[in-house]
C-alpha atoms as a PDB file:
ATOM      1  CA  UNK A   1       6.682  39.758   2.116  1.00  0.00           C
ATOM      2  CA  UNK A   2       5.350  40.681   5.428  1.00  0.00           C
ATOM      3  CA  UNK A   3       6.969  39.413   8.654  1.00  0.00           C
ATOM      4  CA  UNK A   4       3.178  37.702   9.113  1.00  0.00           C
ATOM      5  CA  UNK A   5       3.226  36.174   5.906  1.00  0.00           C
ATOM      6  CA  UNK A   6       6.988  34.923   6.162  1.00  0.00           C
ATOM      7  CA  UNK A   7       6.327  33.208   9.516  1.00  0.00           C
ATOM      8  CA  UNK A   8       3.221  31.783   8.048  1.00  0.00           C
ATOM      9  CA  UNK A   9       5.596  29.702   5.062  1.00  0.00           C
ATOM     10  CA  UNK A  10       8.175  28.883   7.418  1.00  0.00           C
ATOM     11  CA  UNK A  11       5.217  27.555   9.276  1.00  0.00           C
ATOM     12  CA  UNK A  12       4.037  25.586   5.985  1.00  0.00           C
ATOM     13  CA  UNK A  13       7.914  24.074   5.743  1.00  0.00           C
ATOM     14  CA  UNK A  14       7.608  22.594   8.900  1.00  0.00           C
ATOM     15  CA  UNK A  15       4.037  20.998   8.510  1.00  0.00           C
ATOM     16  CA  UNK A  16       5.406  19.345   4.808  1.00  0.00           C
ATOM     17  CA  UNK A  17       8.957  18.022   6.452  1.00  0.00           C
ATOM     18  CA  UNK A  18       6.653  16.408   9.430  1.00  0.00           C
ATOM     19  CA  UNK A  19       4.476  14.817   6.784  1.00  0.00           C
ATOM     20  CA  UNK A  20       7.487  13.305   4.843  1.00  0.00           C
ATOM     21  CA  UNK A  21       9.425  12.201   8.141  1.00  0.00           C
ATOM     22  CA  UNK A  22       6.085  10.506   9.486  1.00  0.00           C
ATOM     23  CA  UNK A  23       5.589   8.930   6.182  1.00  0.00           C
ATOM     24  CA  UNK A  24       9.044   7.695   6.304  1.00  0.00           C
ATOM     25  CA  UNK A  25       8.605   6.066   9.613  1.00  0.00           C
ATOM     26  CA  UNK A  26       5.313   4.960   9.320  1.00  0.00           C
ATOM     27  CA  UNK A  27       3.597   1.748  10.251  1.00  0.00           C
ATOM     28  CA  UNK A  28       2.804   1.721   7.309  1.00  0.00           C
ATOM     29  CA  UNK A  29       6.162   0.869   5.827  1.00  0.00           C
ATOM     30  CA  UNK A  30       7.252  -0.969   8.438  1.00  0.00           C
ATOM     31  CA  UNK A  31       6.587  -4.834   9.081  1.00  0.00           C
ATOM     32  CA  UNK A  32       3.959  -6.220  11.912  1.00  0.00           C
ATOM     33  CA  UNK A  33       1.926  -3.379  12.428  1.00  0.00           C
ATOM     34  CA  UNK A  34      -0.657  -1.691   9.833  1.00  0.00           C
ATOM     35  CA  UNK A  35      -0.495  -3.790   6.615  1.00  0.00           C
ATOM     36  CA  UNK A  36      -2.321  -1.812   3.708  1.00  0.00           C
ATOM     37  CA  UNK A  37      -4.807   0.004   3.870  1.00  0.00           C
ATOM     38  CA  UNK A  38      -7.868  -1.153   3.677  1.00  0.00           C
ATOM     39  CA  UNK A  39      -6.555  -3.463   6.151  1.00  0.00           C
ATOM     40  CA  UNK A  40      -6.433  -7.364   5.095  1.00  0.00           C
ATOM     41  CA  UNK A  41      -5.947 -10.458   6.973  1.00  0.00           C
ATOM     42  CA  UNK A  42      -2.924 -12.161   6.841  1.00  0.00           C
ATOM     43  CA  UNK A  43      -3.729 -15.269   5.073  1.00  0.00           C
ATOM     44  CA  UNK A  44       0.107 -16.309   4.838  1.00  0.00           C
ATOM     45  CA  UNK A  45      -0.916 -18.914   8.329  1.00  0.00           C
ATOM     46  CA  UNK A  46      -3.351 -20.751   5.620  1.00  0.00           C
ATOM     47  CA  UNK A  47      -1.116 -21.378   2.992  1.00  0.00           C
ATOM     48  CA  UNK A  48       1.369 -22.372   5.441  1.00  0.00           C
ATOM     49  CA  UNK A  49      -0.683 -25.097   7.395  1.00  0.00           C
ATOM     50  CA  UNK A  50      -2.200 -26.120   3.865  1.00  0.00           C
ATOM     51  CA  UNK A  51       1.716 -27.245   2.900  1.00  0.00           C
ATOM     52  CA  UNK A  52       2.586 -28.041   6.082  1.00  0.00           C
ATOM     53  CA  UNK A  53      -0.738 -31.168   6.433  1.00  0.00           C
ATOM     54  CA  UNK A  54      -0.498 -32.264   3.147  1.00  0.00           C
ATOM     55  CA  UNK A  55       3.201 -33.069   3.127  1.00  0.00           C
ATOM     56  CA  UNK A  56       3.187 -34.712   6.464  1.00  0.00           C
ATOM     57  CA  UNK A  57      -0.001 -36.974   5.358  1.00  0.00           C
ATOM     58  CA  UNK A  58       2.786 -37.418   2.195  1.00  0.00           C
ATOM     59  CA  UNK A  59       5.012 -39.077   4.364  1.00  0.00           C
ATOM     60  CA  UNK A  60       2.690 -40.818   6.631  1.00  0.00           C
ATOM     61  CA  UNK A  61       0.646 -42.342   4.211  1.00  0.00           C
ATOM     62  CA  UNK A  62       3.193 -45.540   3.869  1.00  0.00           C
ATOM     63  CA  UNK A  63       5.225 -47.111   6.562  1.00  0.00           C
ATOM     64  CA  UNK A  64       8.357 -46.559   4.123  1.00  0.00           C
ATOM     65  CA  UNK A  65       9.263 -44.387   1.334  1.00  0.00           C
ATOM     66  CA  UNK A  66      11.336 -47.431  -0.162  1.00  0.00           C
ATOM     67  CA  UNK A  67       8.072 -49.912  -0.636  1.00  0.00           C
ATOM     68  CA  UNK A  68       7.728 -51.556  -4.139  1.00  0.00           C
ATOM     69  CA  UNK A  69       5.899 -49.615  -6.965  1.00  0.00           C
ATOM     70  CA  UNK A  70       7.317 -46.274  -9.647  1.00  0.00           C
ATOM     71  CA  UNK A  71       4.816 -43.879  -8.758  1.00  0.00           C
ATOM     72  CA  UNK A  72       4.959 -40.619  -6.878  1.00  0.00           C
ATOM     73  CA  UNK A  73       2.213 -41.320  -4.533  1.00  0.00           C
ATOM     74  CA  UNK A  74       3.095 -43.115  -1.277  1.00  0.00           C
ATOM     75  CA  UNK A  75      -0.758 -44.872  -1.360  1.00  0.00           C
ATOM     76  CA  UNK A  76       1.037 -45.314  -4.996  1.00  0.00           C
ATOM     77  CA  UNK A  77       4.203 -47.289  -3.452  1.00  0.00           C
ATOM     78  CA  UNK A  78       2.655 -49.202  -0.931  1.00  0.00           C
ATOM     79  CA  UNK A  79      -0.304 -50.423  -3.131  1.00  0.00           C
ATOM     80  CA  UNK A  80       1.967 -53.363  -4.190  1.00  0.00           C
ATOM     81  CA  UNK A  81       3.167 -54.797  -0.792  1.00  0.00           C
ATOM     82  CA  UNK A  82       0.145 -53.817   1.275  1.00  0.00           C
ATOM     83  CA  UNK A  83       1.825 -51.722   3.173  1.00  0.00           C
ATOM     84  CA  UNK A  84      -1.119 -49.279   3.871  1.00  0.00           C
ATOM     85  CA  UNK A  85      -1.312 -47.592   7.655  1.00  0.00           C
ATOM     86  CA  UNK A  86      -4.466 -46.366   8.738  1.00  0.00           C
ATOM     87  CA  UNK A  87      -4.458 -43.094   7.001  1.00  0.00           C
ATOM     88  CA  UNK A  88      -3.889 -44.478   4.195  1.00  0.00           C
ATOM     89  CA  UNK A  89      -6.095 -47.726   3.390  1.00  0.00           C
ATOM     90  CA  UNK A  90      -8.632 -48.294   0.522  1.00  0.00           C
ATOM     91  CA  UNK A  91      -9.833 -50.933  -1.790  1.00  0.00           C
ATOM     92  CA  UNK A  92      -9.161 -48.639  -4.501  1.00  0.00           C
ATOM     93  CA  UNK A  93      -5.082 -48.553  -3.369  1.00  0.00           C
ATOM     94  CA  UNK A  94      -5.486 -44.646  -3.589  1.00  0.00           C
ATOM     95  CA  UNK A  95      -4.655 -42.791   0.235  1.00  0.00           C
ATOM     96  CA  UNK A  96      -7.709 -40.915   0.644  1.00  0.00           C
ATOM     97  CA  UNK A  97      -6.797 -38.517   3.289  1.00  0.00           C
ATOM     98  CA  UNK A  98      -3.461 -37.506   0.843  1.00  0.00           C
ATOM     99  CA  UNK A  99      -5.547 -37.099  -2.432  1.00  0.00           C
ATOM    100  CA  UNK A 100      -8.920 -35.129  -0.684  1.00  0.00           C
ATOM    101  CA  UNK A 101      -6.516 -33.000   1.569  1.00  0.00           C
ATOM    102  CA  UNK A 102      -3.914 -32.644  -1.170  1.00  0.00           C
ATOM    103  CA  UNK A 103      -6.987 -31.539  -3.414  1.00  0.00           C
ATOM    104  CA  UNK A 104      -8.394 -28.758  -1.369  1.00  0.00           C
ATOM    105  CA  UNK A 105      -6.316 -28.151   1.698  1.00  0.00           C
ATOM    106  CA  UNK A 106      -3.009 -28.142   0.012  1.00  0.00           C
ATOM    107  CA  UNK A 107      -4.213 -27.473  -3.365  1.00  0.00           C
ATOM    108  CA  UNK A 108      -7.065 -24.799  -3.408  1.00  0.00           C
ATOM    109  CA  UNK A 109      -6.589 -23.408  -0.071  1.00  0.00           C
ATOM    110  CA  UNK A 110      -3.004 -22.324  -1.079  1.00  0.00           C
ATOM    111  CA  UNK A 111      -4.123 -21.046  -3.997  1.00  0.00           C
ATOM    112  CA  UNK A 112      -6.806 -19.549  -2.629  1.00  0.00           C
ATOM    113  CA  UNK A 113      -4.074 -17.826  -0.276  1.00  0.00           C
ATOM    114  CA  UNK A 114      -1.842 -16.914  -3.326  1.00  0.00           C
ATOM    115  CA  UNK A 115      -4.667 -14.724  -4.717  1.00  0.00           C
ATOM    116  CA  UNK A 116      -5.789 -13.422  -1.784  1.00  0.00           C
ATOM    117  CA  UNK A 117      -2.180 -12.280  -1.135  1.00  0.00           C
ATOM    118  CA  UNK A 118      -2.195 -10.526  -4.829  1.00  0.00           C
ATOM    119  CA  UNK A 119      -4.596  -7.851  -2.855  1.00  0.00           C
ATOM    120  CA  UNK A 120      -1.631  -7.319   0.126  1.00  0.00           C
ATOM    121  CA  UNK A 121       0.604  -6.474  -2.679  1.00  0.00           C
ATOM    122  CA  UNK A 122       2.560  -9.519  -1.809  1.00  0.00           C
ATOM    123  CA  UNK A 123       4.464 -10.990  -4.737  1.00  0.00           C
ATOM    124  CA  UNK A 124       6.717 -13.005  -3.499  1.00  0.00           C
ATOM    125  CA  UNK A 125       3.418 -14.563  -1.290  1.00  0.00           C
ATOM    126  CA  UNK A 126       1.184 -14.770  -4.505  1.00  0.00           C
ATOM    127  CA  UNK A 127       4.324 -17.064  -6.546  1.00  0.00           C
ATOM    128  CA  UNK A 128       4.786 -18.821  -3.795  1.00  0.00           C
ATOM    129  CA  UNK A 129       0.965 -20.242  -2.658  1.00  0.00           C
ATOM    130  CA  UNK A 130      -0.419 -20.150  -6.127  1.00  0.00           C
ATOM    131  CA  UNK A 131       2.523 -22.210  -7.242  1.00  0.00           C
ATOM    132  CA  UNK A 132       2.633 -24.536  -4.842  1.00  0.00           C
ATOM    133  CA  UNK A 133      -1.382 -24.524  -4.451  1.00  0.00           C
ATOM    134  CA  UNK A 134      -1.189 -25.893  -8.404  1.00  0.00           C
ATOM    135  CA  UNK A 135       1.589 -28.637  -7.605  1.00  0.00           C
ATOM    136  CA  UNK A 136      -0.751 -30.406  -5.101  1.00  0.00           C
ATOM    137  CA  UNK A 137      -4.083 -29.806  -7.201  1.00  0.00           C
ATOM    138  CA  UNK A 138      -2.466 -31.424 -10.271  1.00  0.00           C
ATOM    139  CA  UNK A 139      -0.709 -34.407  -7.851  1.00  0.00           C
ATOM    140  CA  UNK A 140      -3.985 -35.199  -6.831  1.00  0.00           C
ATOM    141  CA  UNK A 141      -5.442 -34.865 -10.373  1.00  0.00           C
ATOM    142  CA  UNK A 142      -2.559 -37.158 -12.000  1.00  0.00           C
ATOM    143  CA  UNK A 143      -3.364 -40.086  -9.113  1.00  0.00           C
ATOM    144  CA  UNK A 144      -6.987 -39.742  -9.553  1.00  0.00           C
ATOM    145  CA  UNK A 145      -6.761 -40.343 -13.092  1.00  0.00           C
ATOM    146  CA  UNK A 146      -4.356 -43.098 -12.662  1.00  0.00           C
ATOM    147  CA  UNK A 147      -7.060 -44.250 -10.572  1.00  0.00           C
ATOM    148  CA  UNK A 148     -10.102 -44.214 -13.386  1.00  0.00           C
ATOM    149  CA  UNK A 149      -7.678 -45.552 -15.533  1.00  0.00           C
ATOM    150  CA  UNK A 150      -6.506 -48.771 -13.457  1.00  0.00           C
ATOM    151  CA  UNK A 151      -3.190 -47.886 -14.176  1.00  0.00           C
ATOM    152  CA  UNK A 152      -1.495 -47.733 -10.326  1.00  0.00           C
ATOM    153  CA  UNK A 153      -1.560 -52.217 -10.441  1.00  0.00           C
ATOM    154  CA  UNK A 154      -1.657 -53.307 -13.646  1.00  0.00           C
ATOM    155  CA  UNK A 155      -2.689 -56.979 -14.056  1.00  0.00           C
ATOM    156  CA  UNK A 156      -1.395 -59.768 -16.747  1.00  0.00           C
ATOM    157  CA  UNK A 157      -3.919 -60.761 -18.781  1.00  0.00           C
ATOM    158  CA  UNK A 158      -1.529 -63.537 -20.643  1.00  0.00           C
ATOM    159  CA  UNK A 159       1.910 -64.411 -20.742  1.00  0.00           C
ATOM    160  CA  UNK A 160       2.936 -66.599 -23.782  1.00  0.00           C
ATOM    161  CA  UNK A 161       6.409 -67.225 -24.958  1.00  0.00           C
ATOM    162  CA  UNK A 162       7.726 -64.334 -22.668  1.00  0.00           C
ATOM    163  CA  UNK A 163       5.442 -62.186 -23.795  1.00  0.00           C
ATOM    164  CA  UNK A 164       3.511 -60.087 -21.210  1.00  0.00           C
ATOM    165  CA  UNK A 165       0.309 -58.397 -21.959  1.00  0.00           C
ATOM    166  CA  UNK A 166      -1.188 -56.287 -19.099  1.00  0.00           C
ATOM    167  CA  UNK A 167      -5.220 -55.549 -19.386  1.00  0.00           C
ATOM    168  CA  UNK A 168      -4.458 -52.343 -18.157  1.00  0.00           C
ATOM    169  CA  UNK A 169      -2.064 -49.059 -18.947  1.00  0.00           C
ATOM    170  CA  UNK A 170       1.557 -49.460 -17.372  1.00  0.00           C
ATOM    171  CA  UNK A 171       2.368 -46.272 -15.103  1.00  0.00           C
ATOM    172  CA  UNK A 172       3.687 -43.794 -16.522  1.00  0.00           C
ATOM    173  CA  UNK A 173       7.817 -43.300 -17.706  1.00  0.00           C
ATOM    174  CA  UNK A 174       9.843 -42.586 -14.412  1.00  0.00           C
ATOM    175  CA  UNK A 175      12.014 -40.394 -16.178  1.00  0.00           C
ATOM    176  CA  UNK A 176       8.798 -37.645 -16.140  1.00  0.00           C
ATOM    177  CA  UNK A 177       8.421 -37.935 -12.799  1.00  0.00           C
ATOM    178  CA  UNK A 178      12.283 -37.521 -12.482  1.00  0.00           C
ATOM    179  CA  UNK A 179      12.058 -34.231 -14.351  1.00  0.00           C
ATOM    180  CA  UNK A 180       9.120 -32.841 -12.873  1.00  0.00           C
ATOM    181  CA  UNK A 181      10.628 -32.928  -9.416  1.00  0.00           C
ATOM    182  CA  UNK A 182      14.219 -31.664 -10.495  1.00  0.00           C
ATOM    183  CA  UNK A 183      11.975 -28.648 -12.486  1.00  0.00           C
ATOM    184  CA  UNK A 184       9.744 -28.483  -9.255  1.00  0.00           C
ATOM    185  CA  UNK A 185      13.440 -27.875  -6.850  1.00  0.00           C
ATOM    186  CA  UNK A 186      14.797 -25.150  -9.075  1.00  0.00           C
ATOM    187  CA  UNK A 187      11.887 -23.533  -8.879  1.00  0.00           C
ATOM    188  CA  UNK A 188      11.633 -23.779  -4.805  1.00  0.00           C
ATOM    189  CA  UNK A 189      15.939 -22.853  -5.052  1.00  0.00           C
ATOM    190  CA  UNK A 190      14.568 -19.581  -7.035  1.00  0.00           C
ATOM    191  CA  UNK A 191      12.165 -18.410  -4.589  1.00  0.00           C
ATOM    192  CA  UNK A 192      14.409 -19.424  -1.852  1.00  0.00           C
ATOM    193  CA  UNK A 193      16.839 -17.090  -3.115  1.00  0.00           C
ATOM    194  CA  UNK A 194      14.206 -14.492  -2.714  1.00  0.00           C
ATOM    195  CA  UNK A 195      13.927 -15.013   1.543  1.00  0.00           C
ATOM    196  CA  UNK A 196      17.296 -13.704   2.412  1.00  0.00           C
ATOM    197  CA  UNK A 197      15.355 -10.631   3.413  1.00  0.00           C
ATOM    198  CA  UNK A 198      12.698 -12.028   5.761  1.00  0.00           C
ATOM    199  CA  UNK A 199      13.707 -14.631   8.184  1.00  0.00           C
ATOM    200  CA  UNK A 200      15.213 -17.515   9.173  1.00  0.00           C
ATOM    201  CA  UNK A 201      12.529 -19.632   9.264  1.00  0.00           C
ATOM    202  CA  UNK A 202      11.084 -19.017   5.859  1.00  0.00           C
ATOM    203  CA  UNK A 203      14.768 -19.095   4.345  1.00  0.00           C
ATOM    204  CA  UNK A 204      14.767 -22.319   5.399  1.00  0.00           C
ATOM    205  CA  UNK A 205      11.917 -23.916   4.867  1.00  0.00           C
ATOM    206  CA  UNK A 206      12.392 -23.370   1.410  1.00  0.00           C
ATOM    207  CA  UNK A 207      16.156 -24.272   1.112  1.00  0.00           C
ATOM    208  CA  UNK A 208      14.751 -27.923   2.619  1.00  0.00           C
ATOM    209  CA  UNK A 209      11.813 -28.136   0.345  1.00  0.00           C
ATOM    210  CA  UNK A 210      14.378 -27.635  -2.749  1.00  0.00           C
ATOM    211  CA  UNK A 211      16.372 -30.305  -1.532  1.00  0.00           C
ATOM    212  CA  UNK A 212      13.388 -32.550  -0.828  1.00  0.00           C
ATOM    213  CA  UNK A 213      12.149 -32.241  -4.742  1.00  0.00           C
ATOM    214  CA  UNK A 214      15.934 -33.266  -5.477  1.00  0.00           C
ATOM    215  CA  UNK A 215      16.425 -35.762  -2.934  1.00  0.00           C
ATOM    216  CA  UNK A 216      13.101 -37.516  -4.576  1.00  0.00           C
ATOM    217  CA  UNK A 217      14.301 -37.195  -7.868  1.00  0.00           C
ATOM    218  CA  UNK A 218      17.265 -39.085  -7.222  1.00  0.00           C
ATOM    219  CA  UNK A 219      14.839 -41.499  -5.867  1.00  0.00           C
ATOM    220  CA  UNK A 220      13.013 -42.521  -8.899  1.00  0.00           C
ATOM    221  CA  UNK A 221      12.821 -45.697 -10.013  1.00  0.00           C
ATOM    222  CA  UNK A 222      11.706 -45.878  -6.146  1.00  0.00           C
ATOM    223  CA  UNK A 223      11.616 -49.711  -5.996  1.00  0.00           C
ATOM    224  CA  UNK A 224      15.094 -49.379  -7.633  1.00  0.00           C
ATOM    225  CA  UNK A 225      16.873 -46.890  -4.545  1.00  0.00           C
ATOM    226  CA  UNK A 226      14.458 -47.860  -1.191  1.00  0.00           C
ATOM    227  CA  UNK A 227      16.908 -46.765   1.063  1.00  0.00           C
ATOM    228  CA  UNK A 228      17.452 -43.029  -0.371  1.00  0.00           C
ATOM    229  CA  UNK A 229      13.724 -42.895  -0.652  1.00  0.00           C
ATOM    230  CA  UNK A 230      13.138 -43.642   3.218  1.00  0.00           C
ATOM    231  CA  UNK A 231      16.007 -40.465   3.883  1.00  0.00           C
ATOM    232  CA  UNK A 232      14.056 -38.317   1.537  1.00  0.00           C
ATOM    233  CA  UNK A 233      10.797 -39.588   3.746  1.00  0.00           C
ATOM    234  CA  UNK A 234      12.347 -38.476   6.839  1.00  0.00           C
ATOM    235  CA  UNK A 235      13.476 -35.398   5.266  1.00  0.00           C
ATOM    236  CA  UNK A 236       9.569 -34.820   4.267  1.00  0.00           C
ATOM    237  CA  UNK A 237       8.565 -34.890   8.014  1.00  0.00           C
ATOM    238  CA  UNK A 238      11.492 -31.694   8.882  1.00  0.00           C
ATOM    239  CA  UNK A 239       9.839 -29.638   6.199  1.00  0.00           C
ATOM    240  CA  UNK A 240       6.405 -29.716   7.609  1.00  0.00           C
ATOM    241  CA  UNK A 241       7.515 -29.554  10.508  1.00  0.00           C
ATOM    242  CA  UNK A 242       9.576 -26.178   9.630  1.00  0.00           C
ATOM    243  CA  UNK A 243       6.370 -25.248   7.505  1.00  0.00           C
ATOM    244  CA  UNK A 244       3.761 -25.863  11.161  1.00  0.00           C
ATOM    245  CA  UNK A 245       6.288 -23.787  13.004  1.00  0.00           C
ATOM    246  CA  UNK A 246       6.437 -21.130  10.501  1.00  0.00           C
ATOM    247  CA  UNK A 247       2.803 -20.474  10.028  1.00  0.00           C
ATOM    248  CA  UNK A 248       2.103 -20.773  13.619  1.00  0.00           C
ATOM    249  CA  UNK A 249       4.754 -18.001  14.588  1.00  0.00           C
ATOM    250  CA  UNK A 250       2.751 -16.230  11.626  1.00  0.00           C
ATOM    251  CA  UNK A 251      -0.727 -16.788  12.911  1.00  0.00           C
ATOM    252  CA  UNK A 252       0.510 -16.379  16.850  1.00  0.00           C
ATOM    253  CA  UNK A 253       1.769 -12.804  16.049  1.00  0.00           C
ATOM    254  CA  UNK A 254      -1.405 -11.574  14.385  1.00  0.00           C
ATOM    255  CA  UNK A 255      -3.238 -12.923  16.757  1.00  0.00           C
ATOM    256  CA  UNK A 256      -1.509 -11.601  19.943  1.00  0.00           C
ATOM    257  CA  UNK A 257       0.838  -8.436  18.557  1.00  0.00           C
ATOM    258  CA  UNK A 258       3.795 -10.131  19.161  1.00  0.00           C
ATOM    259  CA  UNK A 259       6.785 -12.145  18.091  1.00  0.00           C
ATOM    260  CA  UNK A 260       5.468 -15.546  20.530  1.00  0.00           C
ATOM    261  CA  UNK A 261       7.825 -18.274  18.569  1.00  0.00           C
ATOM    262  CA  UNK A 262      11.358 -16.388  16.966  1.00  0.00           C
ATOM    263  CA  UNK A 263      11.595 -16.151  13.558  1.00  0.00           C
ATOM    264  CA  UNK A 264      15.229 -14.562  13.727  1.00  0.00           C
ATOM    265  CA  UNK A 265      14.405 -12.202  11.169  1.00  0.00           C
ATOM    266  CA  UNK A 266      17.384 -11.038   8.771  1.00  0.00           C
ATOM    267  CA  UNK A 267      18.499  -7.833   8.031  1.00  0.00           C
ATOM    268  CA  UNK A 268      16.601  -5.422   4.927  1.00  0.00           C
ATOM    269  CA  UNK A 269      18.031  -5.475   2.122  1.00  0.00           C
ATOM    270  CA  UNK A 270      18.305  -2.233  -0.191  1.00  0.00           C
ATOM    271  CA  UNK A 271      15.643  -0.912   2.573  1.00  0.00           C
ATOM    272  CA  UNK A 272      13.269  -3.518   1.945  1.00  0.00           C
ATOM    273  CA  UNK A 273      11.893  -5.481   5.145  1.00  0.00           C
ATOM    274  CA  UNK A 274      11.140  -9.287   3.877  1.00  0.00           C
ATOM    275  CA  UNK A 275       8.667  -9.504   6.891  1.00  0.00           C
ATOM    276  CA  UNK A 276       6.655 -12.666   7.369  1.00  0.00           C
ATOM    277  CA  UNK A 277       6.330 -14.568   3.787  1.00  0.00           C
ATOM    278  CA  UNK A 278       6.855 -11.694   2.106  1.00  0.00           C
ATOM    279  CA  UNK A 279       5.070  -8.652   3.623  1.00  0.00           C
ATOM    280  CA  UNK A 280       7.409  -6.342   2.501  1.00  0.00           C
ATOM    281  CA  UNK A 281       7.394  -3.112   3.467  1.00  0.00           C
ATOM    282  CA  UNK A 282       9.975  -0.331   2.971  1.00  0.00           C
ATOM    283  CA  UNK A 283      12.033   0.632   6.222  1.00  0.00           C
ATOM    284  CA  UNK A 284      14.230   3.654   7.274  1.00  0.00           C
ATOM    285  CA  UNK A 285      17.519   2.451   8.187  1.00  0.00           C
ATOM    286  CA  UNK A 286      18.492   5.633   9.673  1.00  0.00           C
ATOM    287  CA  UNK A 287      17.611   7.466  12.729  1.00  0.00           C
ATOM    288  CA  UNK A 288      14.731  10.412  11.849  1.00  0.00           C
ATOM    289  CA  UNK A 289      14.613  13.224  13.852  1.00  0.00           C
ATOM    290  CA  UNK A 290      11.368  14.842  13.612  1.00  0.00           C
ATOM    291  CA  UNK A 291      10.046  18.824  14.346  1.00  0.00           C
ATOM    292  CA  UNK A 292       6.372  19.510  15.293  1.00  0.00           C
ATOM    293  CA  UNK A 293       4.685  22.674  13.797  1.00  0.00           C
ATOM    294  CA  UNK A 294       6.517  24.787  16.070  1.00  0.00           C
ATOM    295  CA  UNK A 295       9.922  24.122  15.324  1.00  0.00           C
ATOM    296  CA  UNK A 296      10.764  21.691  18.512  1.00  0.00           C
ATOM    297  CA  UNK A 297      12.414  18.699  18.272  1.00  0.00           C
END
């Protein structure tokens, strides 16, 4: 080998090990800069404000969380002792604003954001939005049937001899809606334990929303336990309020570059940067020192 030819490979060395230490600090690895490429919008802000409005029109829908009635819905509780506010108020009993919004904004748009996130690569982000996108479609759906069917009041057609016959359906058992919510917190305790990667924010949000799905399960019969069911009300308003902040410190940074509202973002774990909801992206953890195509540092 010529002395040409040998300067030429060691030339070649160099150009490969500045590829791989670029690659290895790359933007493209790293969270809050280039995403994938192509390059997709961040739709994690929608899926967050979706949550975030529906479950605060949950908890403002009735005056209390403890009002008569076994149903899920608030418009649900309140139907009995006319307790409707002014989101809230219908002939049909049924809260409007909670079953459109919970329909589309909560429902589709999340799960609209769950697919979209599919395309970023982001798992944890697709699980998340599609799940909870379905949870507030098929709330909505349940009500509105219980709707058609005249089921949220029904009304005595006789009473003879003790006997009480109702011209319409009774709601449904109490002990379903008991499970579903328990089911509904271990899954929002699974993906929680998922977020010890990306933030503080997101950790929490979903350590509260597990807790909410339990503290409502303990709830049920609701007419039964009024008081617990106005402390699981209150606890409704400090997840969507953790769920505004969080996509707004999402939609803030894409928006402007920059951290604007703290996230206090944890540590990776196994070189794995959580990000915001999820954006993983593989991190070096140690210092790369890097040579240009003439051997300086």
């Amino acid at each position: 080998m010529t002395a040409a030819q040998a300067s030429d490979v060691q030339r070649l060395e160099r150009a490969l090990q500045l590829i791989d230490a670029r690659l290895a600090r790359s933007d493209l690895f790293h969270d809050g800069t280039v995403k994938v490429v192509p390059a997709t919008a961040n739709v994690g802000p929608l899926g967050l404000f979706g949550f975030a409005l529906t479950t605060a029109l949950l908890q403002a829908s009735a005056r209390a969380m403890g009002c008569k009635g076994d149903q899920l819905l608030p418009d649900v509780l309140a139907s009995a002792a006319g307790q409707y506010t002014t989101v809230a108020e219908g002939s049909t009993g049924v809260g409007g604003p909670v079953i459109g919004y919970g329909m589309f904004y909560g429902g589709l748009a999340q799960l609209i954001a769950g697919i979209l996130e599919y395309h970023r690569k982001n798992t944890f982000g697709t699980v998340a939005f599609c799940s909870y996108g379905a949870f507030w479609m098929g709330l909505a759906f349940l009500n509105t049937l219980r709707t058609l069917t005249n089921g949220l009041t029904p009304q005595i057609a006789s009473s003879a001899n003790g006997v009480i016959v109702y011209k319409t359906p009774m709601p449904g058992p109490v002990s379903g809606e008991r499970t579903m919510l328990i089911l509904w917190g271990i899954v929002t305790f699974i993906l929680w334990l998922c977020t010890f990667s990306m933030n503080l924010v997101t950790s929490s949000l979903f350590l509260t929303l597990s807790l909410l799905f339990w503290f409502l399960a303990g709830g049920q019969p609701q007419e039964e336990h009024r008081n617990w069911m106005k402390f699981a009300g209150a606890w409704g308003w400090l997840v969507a309020a953790i769920a505004f902040y969080d996509g707004a410190a999402a939609l803030l940074k894409e928006v402007y570059g920059t951290q604007v509202l703290p996230v206090f973002p944890f540590k990776p774990i196994n070189r794995v940067d959580g990000g915001n909801f999820g954006t993983q992206r593989r991190v070096n953890t140690t210092e790369v020192h890097t040579t240009d195509l003439n051997g300086h540092v």
